[in-house]
Protein backbone atom coordinates (compact mmCIF):
# COMPACT_ATOMS: atom_id res chain seq x y z
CA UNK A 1 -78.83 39.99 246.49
CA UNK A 2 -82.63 40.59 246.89
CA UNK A 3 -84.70 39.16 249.53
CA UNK A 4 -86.41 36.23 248.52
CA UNK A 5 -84.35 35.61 245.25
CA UNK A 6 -84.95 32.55 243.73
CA UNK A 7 -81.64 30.35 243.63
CA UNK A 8 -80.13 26.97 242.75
CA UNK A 9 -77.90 24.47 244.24
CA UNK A 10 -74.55 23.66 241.82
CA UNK A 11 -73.61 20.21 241.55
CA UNK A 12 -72.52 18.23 244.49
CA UNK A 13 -70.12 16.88 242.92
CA UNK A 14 -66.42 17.69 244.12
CA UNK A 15 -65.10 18.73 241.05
CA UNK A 16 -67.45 21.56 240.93
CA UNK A 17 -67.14 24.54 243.72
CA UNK A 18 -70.08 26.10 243.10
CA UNK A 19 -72.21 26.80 246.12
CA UNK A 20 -75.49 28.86 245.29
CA UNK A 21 -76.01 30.99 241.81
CA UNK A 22 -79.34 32.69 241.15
CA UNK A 23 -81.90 31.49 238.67
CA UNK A 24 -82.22 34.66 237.14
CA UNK A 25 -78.62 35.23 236.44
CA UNK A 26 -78.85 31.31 234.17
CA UNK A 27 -81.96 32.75 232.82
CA UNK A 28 -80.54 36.21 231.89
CA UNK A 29 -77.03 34.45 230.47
CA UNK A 30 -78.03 31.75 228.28
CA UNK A 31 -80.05 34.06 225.91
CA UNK A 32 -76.30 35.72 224.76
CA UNK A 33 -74.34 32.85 224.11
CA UNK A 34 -74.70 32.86 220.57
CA UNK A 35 -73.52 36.54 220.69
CA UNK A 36 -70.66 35.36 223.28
CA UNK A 37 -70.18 32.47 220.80
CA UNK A 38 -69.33 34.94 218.05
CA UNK A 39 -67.16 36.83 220.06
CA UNK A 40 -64.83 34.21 221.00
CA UNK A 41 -64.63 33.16 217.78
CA UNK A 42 -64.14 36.23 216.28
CA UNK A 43 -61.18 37.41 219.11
CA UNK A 44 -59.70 33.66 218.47
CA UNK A 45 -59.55 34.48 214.42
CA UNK A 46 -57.80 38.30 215.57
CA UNK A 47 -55.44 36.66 217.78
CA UNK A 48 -54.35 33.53 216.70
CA UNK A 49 -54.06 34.25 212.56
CA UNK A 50 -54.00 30.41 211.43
CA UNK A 51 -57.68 30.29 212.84
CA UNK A 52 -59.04 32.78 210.68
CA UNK A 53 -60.32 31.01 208.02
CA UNK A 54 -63.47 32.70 206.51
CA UNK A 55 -63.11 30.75 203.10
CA UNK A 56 -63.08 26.96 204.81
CA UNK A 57 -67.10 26.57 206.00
CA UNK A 58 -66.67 23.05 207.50
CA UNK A 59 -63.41 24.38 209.38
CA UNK A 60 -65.24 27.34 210.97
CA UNK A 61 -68.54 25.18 211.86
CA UNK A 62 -66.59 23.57 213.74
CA UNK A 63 -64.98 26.20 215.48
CA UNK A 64 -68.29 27.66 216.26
CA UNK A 65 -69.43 24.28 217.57
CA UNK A 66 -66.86 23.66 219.82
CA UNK A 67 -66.97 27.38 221.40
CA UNK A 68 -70.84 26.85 221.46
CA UNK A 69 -70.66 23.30 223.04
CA UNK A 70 -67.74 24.47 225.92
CA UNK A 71 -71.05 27.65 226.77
CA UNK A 72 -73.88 24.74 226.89
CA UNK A 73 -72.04 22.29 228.74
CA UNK A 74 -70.67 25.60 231.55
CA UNK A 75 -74.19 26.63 232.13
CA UNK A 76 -75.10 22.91 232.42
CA UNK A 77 -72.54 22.84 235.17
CA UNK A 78 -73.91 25.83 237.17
CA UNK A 79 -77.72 25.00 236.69
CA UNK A 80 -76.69 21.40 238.40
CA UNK A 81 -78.55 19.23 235.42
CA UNK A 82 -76.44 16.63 236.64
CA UNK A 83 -75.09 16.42 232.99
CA UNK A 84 -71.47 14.73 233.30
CA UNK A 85 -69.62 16.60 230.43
CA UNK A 86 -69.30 13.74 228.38
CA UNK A 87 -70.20 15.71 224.85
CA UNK A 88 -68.12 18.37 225.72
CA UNK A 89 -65.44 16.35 226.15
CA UNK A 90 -66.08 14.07 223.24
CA UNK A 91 -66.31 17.38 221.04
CA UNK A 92 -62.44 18.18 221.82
CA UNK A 93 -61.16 15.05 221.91
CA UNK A 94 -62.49 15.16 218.07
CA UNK A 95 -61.20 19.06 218.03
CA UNK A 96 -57.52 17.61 219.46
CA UNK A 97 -57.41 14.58 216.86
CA UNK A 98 -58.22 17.51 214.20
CA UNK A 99 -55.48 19.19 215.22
CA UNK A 100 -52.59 16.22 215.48
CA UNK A 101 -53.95 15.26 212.12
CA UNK A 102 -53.16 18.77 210.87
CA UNK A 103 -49.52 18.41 212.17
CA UNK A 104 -49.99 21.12 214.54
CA UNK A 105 -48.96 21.22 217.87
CA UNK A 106 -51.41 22.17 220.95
CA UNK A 107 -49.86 25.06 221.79
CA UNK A 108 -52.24 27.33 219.43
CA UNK A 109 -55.33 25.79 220.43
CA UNK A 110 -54.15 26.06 224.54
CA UNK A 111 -53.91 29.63 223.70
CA UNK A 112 -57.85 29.95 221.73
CA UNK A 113 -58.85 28.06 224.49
CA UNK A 114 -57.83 30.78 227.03
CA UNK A 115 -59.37 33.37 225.10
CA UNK A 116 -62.78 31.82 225.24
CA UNK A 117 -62.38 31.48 229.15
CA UNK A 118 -61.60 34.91 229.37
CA UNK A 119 -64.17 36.58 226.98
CA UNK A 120 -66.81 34.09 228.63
CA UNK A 121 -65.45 35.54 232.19
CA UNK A 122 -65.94 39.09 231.40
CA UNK A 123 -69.22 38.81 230.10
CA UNK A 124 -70.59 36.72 233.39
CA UNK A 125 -68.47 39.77 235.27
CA UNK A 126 -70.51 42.14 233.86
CA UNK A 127 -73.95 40.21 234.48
CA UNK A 128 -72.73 39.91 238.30
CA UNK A 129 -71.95 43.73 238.20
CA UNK A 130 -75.47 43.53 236.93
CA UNK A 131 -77.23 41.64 240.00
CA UNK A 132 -75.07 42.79 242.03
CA UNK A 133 -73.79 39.10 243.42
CA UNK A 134 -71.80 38.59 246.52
CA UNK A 135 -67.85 37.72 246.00
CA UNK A 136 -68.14 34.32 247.66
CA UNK A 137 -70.87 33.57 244.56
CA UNK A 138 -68.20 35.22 242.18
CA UNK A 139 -65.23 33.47 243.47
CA UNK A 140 -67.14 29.77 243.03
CA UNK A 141 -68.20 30.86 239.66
CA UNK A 142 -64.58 32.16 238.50
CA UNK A 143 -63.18 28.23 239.97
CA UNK A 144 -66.35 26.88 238.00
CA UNK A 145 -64.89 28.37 234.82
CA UNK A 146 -61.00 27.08 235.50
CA UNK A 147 -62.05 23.73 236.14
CA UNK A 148 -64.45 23.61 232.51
CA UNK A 149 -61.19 24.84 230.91
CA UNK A 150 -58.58 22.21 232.41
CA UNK A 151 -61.27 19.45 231.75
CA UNK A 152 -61.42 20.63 227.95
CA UNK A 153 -57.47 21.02 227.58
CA UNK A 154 -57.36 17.64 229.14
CA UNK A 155 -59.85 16.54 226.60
CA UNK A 156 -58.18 18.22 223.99
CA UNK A 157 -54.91 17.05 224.68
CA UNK A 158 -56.51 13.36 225.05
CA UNK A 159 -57.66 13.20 221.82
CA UNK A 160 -54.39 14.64 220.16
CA UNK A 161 -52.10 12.41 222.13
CA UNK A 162 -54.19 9.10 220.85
CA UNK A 163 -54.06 10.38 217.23
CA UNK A 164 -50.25 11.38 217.38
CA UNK A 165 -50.10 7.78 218.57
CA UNK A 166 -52.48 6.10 216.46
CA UNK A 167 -50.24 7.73 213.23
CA UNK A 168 -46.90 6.92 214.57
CA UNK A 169 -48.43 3.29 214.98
CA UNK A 170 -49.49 3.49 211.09
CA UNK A 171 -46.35 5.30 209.91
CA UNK A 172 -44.52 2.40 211.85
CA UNK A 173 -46.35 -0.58 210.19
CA UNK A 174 -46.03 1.33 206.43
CA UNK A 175 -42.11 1.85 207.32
CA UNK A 176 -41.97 -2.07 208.62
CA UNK A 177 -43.64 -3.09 205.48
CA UNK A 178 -41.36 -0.63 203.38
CA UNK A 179 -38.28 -2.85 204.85
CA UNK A 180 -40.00 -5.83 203.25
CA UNK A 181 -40.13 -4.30 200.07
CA UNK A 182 -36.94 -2.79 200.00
CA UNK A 183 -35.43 -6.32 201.01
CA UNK A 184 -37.71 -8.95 198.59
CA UNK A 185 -36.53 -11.42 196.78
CA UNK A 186 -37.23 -11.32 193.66
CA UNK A 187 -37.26 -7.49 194.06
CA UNK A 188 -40.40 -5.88 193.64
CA UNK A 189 -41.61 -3.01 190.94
CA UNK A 190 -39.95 0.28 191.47
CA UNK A 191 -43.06 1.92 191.69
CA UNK A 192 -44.71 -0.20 194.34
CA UNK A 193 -41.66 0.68 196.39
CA UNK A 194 -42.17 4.21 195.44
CA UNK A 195 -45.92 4.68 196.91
CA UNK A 196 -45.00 2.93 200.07
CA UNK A 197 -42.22 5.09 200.36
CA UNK A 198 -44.90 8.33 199.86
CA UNK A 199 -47.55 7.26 202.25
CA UNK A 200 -44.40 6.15 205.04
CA UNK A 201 -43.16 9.43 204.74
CA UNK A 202 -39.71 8.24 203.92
CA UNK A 203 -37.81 10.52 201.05
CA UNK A 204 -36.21 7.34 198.67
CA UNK A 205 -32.77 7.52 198.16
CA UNK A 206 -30.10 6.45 195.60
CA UNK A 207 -28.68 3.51 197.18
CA UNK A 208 -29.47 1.69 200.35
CA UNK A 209 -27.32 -0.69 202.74
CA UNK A 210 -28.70 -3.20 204.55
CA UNK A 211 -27.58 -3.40 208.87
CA UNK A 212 -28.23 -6.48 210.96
CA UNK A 213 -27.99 -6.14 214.60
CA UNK A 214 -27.85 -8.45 217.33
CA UNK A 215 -30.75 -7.70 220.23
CA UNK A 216 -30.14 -7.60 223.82
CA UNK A 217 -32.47 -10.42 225.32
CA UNK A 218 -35.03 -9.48 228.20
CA UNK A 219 -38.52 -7.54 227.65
CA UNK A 220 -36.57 -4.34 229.46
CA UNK A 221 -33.45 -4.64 227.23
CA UNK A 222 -33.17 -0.52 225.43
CA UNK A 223 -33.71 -1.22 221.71
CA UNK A 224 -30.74 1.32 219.55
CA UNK A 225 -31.81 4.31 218.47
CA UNK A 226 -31.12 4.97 215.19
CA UNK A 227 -31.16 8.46 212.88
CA UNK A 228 -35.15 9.47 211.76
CA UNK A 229 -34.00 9.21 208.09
CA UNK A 230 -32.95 5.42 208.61
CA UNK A 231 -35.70 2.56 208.48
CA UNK A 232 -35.76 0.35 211.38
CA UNK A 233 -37.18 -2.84 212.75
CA UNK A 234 -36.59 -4.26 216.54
CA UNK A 235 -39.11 -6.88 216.77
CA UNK A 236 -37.30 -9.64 216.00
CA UNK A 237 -33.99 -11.24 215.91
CA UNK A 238 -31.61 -9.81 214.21
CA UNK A 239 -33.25 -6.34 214.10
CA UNK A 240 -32.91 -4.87 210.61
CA UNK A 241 -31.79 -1.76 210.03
CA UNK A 242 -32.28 0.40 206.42
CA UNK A 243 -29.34 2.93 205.71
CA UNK A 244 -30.49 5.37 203.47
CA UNK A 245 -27.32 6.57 200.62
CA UNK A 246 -24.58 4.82 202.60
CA UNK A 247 -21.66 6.94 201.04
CA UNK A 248 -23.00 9.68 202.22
CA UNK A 249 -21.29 12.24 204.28
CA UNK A 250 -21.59 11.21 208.24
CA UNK A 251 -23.59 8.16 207.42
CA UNK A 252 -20.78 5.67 208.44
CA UNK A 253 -20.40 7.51 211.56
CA UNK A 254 -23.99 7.20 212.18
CA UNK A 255 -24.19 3.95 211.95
CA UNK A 256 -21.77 2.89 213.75
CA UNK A 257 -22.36 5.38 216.98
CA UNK A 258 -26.27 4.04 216.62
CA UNK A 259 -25.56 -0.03 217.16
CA UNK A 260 -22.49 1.02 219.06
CA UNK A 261 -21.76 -2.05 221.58
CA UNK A 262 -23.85 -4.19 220.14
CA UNK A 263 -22.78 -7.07 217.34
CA UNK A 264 -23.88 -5.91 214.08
CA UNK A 265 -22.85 -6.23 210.70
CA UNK A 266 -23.35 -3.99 207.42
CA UNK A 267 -24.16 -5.24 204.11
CA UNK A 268 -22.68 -3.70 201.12
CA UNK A 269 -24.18 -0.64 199.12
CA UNK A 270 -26.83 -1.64 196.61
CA UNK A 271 -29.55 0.08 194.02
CA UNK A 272 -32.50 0.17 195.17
CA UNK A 273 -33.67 -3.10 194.07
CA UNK A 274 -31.03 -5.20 195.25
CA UNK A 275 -31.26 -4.80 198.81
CA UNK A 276 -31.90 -8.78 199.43
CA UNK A 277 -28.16 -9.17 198.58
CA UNK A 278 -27.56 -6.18 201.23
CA UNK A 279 -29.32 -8.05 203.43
CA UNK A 280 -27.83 -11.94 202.20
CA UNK A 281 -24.33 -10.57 203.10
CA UNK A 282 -25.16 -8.89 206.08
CA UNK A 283 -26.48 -11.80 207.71
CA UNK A 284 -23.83 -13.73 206.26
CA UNK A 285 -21.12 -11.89 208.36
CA UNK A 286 -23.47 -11.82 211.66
CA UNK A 287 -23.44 -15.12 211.79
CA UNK A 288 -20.10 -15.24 210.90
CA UNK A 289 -18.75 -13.19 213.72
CA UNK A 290 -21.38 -15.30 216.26
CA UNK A 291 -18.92 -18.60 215.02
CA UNK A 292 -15.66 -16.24 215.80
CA UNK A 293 -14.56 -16.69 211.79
CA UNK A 294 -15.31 -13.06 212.31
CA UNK A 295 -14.85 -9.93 214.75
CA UNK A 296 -17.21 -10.67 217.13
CA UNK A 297 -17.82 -7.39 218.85
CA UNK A 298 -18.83 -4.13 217.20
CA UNK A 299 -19.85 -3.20 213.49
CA UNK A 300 -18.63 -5.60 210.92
CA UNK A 301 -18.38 -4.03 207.41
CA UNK A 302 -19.18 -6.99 204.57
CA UNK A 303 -16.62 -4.78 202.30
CA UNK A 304 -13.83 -5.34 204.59
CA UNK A 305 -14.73 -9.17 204.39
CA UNK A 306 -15.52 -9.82 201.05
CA UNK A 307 -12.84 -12.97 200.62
CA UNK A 308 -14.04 -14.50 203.86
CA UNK A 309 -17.68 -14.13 202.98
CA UNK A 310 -16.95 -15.64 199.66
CA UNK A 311 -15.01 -18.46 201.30
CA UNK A 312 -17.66 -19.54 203.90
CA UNK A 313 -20.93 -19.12 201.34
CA UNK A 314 -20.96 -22.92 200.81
CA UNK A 315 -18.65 -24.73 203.31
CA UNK A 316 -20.17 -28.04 202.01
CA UNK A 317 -18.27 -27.21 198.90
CA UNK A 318 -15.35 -26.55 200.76
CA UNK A 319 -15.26 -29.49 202.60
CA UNK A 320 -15.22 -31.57 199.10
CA UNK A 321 -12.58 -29.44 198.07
CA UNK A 322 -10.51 -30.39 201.30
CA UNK A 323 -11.07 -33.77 200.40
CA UNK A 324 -9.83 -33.97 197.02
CA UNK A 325 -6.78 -31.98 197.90
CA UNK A 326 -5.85 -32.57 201.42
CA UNK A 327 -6.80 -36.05 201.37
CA UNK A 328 -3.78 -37.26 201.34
CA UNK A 329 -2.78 -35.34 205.01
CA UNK A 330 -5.01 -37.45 206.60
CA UNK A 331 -2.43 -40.47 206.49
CA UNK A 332 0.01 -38.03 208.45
CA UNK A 333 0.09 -38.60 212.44
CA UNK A 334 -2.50 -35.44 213.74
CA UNK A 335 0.59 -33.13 215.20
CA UNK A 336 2.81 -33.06 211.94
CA UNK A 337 -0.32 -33.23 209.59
CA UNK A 338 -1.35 -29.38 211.32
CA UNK A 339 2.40 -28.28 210.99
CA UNK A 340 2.56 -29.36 207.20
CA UNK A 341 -0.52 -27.95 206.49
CA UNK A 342 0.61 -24.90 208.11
CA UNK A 343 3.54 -24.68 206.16
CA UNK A 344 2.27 -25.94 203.05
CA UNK A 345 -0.28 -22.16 203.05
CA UNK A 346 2.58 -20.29 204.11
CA UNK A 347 4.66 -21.24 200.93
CA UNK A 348 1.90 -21.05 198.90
CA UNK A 349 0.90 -17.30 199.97
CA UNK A 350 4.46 -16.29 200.01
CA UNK A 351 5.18 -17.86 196.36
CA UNK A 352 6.86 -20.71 197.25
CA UNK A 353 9.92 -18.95 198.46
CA UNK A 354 11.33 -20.85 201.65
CA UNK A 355 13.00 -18.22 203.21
CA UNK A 356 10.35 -15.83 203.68
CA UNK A 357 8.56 -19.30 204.67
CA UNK A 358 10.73 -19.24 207.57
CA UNK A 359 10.86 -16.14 208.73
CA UNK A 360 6.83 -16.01 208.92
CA UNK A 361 6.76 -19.40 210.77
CA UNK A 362 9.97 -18.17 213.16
CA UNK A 363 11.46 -21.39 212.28
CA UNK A 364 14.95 -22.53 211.16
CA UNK A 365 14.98 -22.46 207.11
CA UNK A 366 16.30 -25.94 207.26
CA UNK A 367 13.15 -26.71 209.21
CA UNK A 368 10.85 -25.52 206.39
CA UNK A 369 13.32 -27.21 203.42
CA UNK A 370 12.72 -30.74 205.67
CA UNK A 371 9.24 -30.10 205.65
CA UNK A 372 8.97 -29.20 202.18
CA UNK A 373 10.34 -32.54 200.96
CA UNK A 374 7.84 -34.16 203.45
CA UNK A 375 4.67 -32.05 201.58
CA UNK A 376 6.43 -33.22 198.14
CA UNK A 377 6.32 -36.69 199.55
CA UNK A 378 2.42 -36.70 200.59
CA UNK A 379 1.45 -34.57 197.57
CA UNK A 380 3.72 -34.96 194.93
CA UNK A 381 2.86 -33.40 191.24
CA UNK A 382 -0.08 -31.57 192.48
CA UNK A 383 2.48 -29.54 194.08
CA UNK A 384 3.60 -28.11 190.82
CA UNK A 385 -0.07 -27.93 189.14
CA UNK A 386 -0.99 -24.18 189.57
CA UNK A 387 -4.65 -24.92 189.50
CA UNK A 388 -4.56 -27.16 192.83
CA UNK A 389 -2.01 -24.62 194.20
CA UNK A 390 -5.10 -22.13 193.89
CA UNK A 391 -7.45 -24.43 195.43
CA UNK A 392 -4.90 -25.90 197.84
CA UNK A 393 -5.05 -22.48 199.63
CA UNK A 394 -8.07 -21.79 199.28
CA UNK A 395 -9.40 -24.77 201.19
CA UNK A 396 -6.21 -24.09 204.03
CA UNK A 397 -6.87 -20.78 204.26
CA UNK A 398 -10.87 -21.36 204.91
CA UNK A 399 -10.13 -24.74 207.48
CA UNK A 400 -7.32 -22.05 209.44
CA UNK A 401 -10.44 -19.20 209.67
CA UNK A 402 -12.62 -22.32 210.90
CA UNK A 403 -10.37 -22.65 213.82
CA UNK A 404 -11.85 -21.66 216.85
CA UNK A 405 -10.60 -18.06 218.15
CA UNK A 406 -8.37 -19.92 221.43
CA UNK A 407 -6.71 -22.10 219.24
């Protein structure tokens, strides 16, 4: 270095290693960066293809800018301006949030970014070789120029990590809505349904099925995790889950492994515009396997259920069914009033034949013939009328699923 040189102090600050760095050797760089500018950009568009885009002017303005901005804010750094960054860093946070919106990953722009570092490097090199500049000055210069490229990937990455999370948010809130939609009553237009579906990114299918799932309590409690292709919503209780053409091949399976071990239950298959009923049935059977009337662990399927749902979707009416037709039980002492009535729906599901009566009950035949005269007693004609025989059992066969599951 020549006597009497003029020099200046880098920043103090401990992010920057920078000791001492002549004035002349600022003076002498910042009149190339445009051409170092165009250089980067030019190797970036040579080496990484889907950054050569001559045609798209706002696309490579920006390009330019950011390359231009990452020089002016490095040779702020070394002339100690006591600038903090701050519109460097602001420019690829923007630059990152370009490229999540783009659906790009980082791993292209990590890459541009370590071409401009080294194309910037070996033109400073050869202004050192230049001035011929001590290695210690070189060594704090080459740190100088790792630490302005972490603090831009870390900018970079910043910005593309908040948009990623800012769309998954959106997406999120359309695909929430889209349950709505899917699950109104009165059902919506088709094409309503069909632009949410667009701008939620979810392909609409065929038919749909409607899954309600039980929640583990707690704040920590591990939500399921269900297939991409299904719609999903955990925020309340039940959660609500969307299955996307039911009868298609693996989608039982999935469903089933995805709410495995939790109590859930699956509405039947539906168009489109009918998922409210998917939805009706499905929490029909939830709640029906929280009473015990139903399997109370695991997936229930509404299909496998469909008399049970049918008999439990107005109990009220039930009950003044039980009362016109079992009415007359109620003058029988409690223990033999439960062992007629028990025996009164096995002869009426096995066609009023008293021997198979017996063998279902494990009871002497005798024993059912006695008790059949007994029912004739308490009943009489309505005995023989096929319409209360119908109802007769249908009212038994609801109060015996009523029972609770120890009795």
């Amino acid at each position: 270095m020549a006597d009497g040189a003029r020099t200046r102090t880098g920043p103090s600050r401990g992010d920057a290693p920078l000791t001492a760095l002549p004035a002349e050797l600022l003076d002498h760089l910042r009149p190339f960066l445009d051409e170092i500018t165009e250089e980067v950009v030019r190797t970036i568009g040579v080496e990484i293809p889907e950054y050569a885009r001559p045609a798209d002017e706002t696309y490579t303005h920006v390009i330019n800018r950011g390359v231009a901005q990452a020089l002016e804010g490095f040779l702020a750094r070394l002339s100690g301006t006591g600038s903090d960054g701050e519109d460097v860093r602001a420019t690829y946070r923007r630059i990152g949030k370009g490229e999540a919106d783009e659906g790009r990953s980082l791993d292209s722009f990590q890459a541009a970014l370590r071409i401009g570092a080294r194309v910037t490097w070996r033109r400073v090199c050869e202004l050192f070789e230049v001035h011929r500049l001590p290695p210690d000055v070189l060594i704090s210069l080459g740190e100088t120029v790792f630490l302005h490229l972490d603090e831009m990937a870390a900018a970079t990455a910043s910005g593309y990590t908040e948009a990623r999370l800012h769309a998954a948010g959106e997406l999120q809130q359309r695909r929430g809505r889209l349950i709505d939609l899917l699950t109104a009553d009165p059902a919506v237009s088709p094409e309503a349904v069909a632009d949410l579906a667009r701008t939620a990114q979810w392909p609409l299918p065929r038919e749909i099925a409607v899954a309600v799932v039980d929640l583990p309590e707690g704040s920590g409690s591990v939500r399921p995790i269900v297939p991409s292709e299904f719609l999903a919503r955990f925020d309340g209780q039940p959660g609500v889950v969307i299955v996307p053409d039911p009868q298609g091949p693996g989608r039982e399976r999935a469903v089933a492994g995805a709410l495995r071990g939790l109590n859930a239950a699956l509405g039947p298959t539906v168009s489109l515009d009918s998922g409210a009923r998917s939805l009706r049935w499905a929490l029909d059977a939830l709640d029906l396997a929280r009473r015990g009337v139903l399997p109370g662990t695991g997936l229930v399927r509404c299909t496998d259920h469909l008399a049970t749902l049918l008999l439990f979707r107005d109990e009220d009416l039930v009950d003044a069914l039980a009362r016109q037709y079992l009415g007359p039980l109620d003058a029988v002492r409690p223990p033999q009033r439960e062992r007629l009535a028990e025996t009164l729906l096995c002869w009426l599901s096995c066609a009023r034949n008293a021997s198979e009566v017996a063998q279902r009950l494990a009871v002497h035949p005798q024993t059912v013939r006695y008790r059949l005269r007994q029912l004739e007693e308490v009943f009489g004609d309505q005995l023989r009328d096929p319409t209360a025989q119908f109802e007769m059992q249908l009212v038994l066969r609801s109060l015996r699923l009523r029972r609770p599951p120890q009795e």
